[in-house]
PDB file of N, CA and C in Angstrom:
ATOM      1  N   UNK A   1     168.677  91.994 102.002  1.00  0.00           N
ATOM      2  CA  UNK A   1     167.475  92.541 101.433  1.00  0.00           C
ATOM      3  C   UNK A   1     166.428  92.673 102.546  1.00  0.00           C
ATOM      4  N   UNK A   2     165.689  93.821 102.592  1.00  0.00           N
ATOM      5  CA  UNK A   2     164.193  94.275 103.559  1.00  0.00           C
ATOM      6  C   UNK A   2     163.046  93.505 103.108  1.00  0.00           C
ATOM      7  N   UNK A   3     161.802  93.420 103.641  1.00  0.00           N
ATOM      8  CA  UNK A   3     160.768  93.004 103.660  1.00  0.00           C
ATOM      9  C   UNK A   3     159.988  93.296 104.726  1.00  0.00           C
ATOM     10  N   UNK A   4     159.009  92.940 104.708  1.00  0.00           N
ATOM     11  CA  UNK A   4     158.291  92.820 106.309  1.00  0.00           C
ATOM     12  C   UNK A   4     157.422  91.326 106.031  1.00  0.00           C
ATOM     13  N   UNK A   5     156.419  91.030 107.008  1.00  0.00           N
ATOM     14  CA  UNK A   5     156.010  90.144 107.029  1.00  0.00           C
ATOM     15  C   UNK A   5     154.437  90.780 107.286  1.00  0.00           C
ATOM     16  N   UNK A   6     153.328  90.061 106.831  1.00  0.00           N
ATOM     17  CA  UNK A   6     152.186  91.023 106.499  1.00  0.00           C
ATOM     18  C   UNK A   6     150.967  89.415 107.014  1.00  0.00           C
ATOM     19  N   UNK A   7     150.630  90.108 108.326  1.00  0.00           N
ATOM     20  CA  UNK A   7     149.274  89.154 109.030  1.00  0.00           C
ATOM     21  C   UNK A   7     148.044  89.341 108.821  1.00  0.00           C
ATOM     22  N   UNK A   8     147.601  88.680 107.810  1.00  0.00           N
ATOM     23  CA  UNK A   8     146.257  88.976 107.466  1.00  0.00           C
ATOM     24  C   UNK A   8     144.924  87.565 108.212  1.00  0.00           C
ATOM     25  N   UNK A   9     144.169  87.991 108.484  1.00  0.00           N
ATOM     26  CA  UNK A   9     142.769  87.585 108.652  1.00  0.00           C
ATOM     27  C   UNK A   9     141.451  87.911 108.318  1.00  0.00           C
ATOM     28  N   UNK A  10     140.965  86.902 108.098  1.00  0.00           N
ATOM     29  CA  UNK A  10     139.608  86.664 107.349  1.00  0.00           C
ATOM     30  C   UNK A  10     139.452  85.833 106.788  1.00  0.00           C
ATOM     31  N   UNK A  11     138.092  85.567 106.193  1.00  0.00           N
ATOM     32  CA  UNK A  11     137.695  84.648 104.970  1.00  0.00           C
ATOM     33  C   UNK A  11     138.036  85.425 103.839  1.00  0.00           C
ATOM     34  N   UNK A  12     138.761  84.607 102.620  1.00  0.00           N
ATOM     35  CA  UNK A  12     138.859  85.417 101.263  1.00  0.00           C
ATOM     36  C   UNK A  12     137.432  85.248 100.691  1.00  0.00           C
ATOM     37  N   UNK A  13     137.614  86.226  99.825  1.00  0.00           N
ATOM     38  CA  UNK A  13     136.033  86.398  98.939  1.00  0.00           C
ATOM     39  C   UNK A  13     135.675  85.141  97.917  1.00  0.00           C
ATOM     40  N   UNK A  14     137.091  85.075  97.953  1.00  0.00           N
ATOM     41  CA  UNK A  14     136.573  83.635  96.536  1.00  0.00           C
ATOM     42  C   UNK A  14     136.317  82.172  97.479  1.00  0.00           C
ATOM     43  N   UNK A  15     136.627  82.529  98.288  1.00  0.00           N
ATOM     44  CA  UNK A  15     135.897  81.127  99.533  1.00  0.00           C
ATOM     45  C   UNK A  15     134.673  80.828 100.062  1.00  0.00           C
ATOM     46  N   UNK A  16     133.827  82.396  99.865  1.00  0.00           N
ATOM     47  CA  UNK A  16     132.769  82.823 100.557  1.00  0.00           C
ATOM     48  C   UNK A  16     132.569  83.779 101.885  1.00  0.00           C
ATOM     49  N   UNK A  17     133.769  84.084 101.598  1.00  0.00           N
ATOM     50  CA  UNK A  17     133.796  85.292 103.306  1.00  0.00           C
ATOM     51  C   UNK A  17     133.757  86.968 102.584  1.00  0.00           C
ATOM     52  N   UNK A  18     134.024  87.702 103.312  1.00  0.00           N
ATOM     53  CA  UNK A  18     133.651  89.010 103.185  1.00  0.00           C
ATOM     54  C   UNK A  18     134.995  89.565 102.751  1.00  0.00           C
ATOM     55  N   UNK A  19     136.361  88.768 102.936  1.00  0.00           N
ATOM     56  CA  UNK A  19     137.899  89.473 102.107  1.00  0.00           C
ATOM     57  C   UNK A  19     138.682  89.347 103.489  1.00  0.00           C
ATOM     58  N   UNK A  20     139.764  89.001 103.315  1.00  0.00           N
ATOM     59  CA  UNK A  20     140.869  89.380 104.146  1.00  0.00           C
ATOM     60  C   UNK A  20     141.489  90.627 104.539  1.00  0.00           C
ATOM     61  N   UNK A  21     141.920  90.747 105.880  1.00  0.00           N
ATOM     62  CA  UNK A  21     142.550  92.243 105.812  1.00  0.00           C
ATOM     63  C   UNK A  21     143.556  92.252 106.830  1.00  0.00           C
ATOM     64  N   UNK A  22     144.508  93.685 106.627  1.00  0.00           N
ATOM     65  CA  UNK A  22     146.050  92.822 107.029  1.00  0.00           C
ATOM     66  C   UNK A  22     145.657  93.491 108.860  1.00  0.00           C
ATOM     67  N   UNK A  23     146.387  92.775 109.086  1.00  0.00           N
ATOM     68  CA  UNK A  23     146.202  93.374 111.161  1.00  0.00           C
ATOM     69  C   UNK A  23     147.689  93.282 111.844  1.00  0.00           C
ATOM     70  N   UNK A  24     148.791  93.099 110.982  1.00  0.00           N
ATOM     71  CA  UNK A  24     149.856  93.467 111.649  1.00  0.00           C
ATOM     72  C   UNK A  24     150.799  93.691 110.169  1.00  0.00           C
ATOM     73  N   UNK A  25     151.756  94.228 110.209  1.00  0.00           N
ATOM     74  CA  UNK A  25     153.135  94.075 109.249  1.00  0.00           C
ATOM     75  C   UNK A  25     154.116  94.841 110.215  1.00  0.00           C
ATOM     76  N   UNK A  26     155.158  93.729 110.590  1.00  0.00           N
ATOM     77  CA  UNK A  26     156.582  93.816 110.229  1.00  0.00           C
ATOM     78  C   UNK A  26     157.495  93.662 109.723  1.00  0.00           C
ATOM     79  N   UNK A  27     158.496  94.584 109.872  1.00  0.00           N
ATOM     80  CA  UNK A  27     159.824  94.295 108.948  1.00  0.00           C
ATOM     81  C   UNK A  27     160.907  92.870 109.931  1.00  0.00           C
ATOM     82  N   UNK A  28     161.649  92.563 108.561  1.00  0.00           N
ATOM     83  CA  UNK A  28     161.993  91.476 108.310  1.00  0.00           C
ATOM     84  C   UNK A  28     163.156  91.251 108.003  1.00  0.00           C
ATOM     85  N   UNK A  29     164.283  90.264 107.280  1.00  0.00           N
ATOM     86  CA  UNK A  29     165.898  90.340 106.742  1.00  0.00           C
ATOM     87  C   UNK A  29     165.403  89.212 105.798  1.00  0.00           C
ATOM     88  N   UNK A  30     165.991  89.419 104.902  1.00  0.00           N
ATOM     89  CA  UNK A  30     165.991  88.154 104.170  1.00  0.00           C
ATOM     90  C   UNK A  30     167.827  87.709 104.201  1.00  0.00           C
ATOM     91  N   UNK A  31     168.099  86.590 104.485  1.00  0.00           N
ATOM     92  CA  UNK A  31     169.413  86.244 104.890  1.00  0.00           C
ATOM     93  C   UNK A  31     169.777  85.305 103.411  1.00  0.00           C
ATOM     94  N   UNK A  32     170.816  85.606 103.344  1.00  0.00           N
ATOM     95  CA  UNK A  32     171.614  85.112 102.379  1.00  0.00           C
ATOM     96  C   UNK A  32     171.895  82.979 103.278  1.00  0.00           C
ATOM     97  N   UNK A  33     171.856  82.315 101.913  1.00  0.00           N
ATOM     98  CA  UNK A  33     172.081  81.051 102.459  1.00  0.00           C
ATOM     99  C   UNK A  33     173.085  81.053 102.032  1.00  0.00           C
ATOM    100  N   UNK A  34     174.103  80.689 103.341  1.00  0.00           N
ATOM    101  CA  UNK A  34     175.346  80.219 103.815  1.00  0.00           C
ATOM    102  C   UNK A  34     175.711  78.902 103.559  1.00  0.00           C
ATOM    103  N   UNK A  35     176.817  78.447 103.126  1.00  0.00           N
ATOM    104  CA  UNK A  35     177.045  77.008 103.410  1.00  0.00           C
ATOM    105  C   UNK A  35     178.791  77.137 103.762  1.00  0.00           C
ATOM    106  N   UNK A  36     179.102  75.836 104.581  1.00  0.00           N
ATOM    107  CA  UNK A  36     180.214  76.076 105.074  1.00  0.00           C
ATOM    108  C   UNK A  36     181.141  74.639 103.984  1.00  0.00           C
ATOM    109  N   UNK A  37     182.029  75.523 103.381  1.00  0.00           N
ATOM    110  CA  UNK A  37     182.659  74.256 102.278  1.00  0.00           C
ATOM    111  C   UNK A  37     184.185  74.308 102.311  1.00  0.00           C
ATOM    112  N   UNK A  38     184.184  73.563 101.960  1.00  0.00           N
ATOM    113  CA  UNK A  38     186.136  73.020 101.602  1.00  0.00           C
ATOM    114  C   UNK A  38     186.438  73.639 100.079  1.00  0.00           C
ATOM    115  N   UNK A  39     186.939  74.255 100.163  1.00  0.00           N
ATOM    116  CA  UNK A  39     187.255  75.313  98.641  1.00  0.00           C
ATOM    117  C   UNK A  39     189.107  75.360  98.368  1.00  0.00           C
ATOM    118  N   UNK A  40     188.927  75.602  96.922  1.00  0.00           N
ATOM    119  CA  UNK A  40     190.527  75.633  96.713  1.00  0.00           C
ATOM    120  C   UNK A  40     190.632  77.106  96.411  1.00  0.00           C
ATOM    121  N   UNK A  41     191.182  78.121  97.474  1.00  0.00           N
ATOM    122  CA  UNK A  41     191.721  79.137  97.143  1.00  0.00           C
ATOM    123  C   UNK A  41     192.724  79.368  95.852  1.00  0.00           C
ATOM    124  N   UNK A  42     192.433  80.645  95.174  1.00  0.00           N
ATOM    125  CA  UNK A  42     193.110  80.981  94.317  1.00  0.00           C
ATOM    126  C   UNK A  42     194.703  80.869  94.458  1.00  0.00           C
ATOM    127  N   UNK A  43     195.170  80.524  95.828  1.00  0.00           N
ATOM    128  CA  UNK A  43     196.734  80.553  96.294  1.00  0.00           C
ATOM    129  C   UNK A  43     196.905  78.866  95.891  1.00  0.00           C
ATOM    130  N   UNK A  44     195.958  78.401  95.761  1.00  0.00           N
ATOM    131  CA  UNK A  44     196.152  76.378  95.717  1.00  0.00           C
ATOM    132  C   UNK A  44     195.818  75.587  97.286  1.00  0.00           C
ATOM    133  N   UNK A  45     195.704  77.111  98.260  1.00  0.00           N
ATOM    134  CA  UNK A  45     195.136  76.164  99.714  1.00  0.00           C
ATOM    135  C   UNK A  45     193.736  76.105  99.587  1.00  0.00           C
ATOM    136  N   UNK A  46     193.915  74.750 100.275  1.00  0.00           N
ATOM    137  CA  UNK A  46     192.701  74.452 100.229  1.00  0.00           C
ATOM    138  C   UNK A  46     192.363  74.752 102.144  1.00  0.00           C
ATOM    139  N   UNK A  47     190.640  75.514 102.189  1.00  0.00           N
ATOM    140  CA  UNK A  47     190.201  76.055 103.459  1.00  0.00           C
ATOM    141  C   UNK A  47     189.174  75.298 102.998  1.00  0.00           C
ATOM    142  N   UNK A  48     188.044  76.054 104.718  1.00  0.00           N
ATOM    143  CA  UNK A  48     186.976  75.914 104.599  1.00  0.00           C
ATOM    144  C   UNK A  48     186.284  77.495 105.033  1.00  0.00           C
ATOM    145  N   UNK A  49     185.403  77.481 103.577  1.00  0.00           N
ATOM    146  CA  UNK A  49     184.848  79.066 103.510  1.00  0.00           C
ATOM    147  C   UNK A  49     183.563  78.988 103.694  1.00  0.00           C
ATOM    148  N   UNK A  50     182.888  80.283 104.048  1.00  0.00           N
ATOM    149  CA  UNK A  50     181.199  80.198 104.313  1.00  0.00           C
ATOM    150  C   UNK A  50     180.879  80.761 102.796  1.00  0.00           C
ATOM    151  N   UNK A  51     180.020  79.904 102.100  1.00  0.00           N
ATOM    152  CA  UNK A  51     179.815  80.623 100.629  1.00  0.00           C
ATOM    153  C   UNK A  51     178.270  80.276 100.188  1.00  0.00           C
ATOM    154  N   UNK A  52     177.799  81.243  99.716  1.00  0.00           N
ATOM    155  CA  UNK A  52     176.118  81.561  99.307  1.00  0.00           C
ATOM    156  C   UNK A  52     176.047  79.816  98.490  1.00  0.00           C
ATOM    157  N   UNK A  53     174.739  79.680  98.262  1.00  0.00           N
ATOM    158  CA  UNK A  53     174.564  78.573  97.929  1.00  0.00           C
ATOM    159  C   UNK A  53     174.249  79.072  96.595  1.00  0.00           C
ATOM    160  N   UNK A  54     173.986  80.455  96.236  1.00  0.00           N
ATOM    161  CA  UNK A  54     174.073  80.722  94.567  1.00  0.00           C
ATOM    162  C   UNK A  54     174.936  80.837  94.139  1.00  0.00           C
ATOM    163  N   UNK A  55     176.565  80.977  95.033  1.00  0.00           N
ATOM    164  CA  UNK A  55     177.506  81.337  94.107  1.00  0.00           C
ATOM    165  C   UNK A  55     178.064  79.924  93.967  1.00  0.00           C
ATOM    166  N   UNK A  56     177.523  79.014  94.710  1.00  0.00           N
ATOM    167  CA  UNK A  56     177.890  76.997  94.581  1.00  0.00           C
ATOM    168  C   UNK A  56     177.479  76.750  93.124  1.00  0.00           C
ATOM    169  N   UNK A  57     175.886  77.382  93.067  1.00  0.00           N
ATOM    170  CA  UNK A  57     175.186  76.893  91.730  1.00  0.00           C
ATOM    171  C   UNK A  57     175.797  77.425  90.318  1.00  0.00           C
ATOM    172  N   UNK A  58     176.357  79.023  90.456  1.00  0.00           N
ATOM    173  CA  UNK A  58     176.722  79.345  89.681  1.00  0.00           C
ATOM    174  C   UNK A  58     178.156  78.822  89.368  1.00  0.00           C
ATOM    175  N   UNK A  59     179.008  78.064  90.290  1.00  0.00           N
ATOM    176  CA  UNK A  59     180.514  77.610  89.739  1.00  0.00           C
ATOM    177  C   UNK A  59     181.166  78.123  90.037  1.00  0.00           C
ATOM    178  N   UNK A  60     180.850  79.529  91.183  1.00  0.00           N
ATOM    179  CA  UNK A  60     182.069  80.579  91.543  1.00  0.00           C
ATOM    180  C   UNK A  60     182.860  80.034  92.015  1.00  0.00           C
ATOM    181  N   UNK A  61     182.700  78.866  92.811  1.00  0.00           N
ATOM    182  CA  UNK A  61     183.594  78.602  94.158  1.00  0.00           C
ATOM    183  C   UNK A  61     183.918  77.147  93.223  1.00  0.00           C
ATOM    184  N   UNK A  62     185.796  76.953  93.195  1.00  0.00           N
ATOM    185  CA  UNK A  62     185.938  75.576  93.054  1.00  0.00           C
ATOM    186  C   UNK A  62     185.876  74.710  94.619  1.00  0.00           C
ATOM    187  N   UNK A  63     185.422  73.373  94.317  1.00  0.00           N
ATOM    188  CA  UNK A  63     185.286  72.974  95.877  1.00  0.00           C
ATOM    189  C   UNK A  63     186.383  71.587  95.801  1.00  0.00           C
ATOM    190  N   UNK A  64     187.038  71.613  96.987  1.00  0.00           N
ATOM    191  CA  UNK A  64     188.613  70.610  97.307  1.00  0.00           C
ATOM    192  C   UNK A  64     187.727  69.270  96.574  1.00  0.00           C
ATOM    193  N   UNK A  65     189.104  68.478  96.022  1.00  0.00           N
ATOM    194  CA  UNK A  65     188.303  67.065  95.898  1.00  0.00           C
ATOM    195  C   UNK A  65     188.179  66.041  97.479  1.00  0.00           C
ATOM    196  N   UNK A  66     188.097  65.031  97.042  1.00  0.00           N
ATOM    197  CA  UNK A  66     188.304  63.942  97.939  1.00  0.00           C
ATOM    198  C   UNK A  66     189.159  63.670  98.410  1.00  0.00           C
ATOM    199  N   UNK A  67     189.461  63.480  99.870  1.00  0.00           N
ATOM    200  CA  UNK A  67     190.489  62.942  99.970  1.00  0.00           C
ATOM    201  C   UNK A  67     190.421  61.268 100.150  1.00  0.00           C
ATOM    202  N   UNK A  68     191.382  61.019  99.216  1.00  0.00           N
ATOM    203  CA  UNK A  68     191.661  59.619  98.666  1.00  0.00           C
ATOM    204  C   UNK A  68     192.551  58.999  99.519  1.00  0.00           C
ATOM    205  N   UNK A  69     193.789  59.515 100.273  1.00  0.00           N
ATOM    206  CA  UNK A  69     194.653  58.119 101.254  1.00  0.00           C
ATOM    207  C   UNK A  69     193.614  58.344 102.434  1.00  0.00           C
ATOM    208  N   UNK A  70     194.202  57.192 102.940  1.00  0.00           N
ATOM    209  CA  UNK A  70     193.799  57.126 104.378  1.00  0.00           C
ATOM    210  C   UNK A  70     195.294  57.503 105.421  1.00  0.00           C
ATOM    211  N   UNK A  71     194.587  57.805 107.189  1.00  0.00           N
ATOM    212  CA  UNK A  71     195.605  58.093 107.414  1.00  0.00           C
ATOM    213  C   UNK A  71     196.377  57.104 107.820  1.00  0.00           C
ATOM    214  N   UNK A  72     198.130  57.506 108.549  1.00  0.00           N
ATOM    215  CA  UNK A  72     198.986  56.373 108.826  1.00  0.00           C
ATOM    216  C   UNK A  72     198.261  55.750 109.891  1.00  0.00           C
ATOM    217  N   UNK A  73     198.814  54.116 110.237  1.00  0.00           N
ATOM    218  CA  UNK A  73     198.184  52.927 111.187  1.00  0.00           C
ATOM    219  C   UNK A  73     199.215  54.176 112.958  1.00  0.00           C
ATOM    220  N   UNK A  74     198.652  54.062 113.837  1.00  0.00           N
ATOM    221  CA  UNK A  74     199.613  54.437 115.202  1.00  0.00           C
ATOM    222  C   UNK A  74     200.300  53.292 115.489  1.00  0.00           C
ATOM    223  N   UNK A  75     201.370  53.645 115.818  1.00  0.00           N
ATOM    224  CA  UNK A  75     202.465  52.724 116.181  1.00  0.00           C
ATOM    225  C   UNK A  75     202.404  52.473 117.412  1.00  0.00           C
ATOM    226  N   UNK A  76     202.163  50.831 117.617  1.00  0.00           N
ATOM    227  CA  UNK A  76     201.738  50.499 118.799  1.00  0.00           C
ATOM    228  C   UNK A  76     203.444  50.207 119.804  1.00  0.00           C
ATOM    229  N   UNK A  77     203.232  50.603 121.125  1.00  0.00           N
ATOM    230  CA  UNK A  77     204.435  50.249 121.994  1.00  0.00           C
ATOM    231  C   UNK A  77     204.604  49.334 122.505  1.00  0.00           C
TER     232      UNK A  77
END
């Protein structure tokens, strides 16, 4: 999504100054929030995917459980 970003100065009127007024605008991105997660693909693998943090809220994405063992002890020589 576009935007710009809009620099205004002055006193506002309801403060007691004479009003604000803008002295620069640029454009802008608004970026989608990313998060990087452990997900169970529709195949049953489980990855790690970059996924919006609205589609987390909404439930799109199932996310891997826990992993519960620990790993094996190394075999000492």
């Amino acid at each position: 999504m576009k935007g710009s970003i809009i620099w205004r100065s002055g006193k506002s009127k309801k403060s007691g100054g004479i009003g604000t007024h803008i002295t620069a605008i640029t454009k802008r991105k608004f970026h989608v929030n990313l998060q990087r997660v452990k997900a169970v693909l529709p195949s049953g693998e489980v990855r790690y995917v970059r996924v919006s943090a609205a589609a987390l809220k909404k439930g799109l994405v199932t996310k891997a459980p826990k992993r519960t063992w620990k790993k094996a002890e190394a075999k000492k020589a």
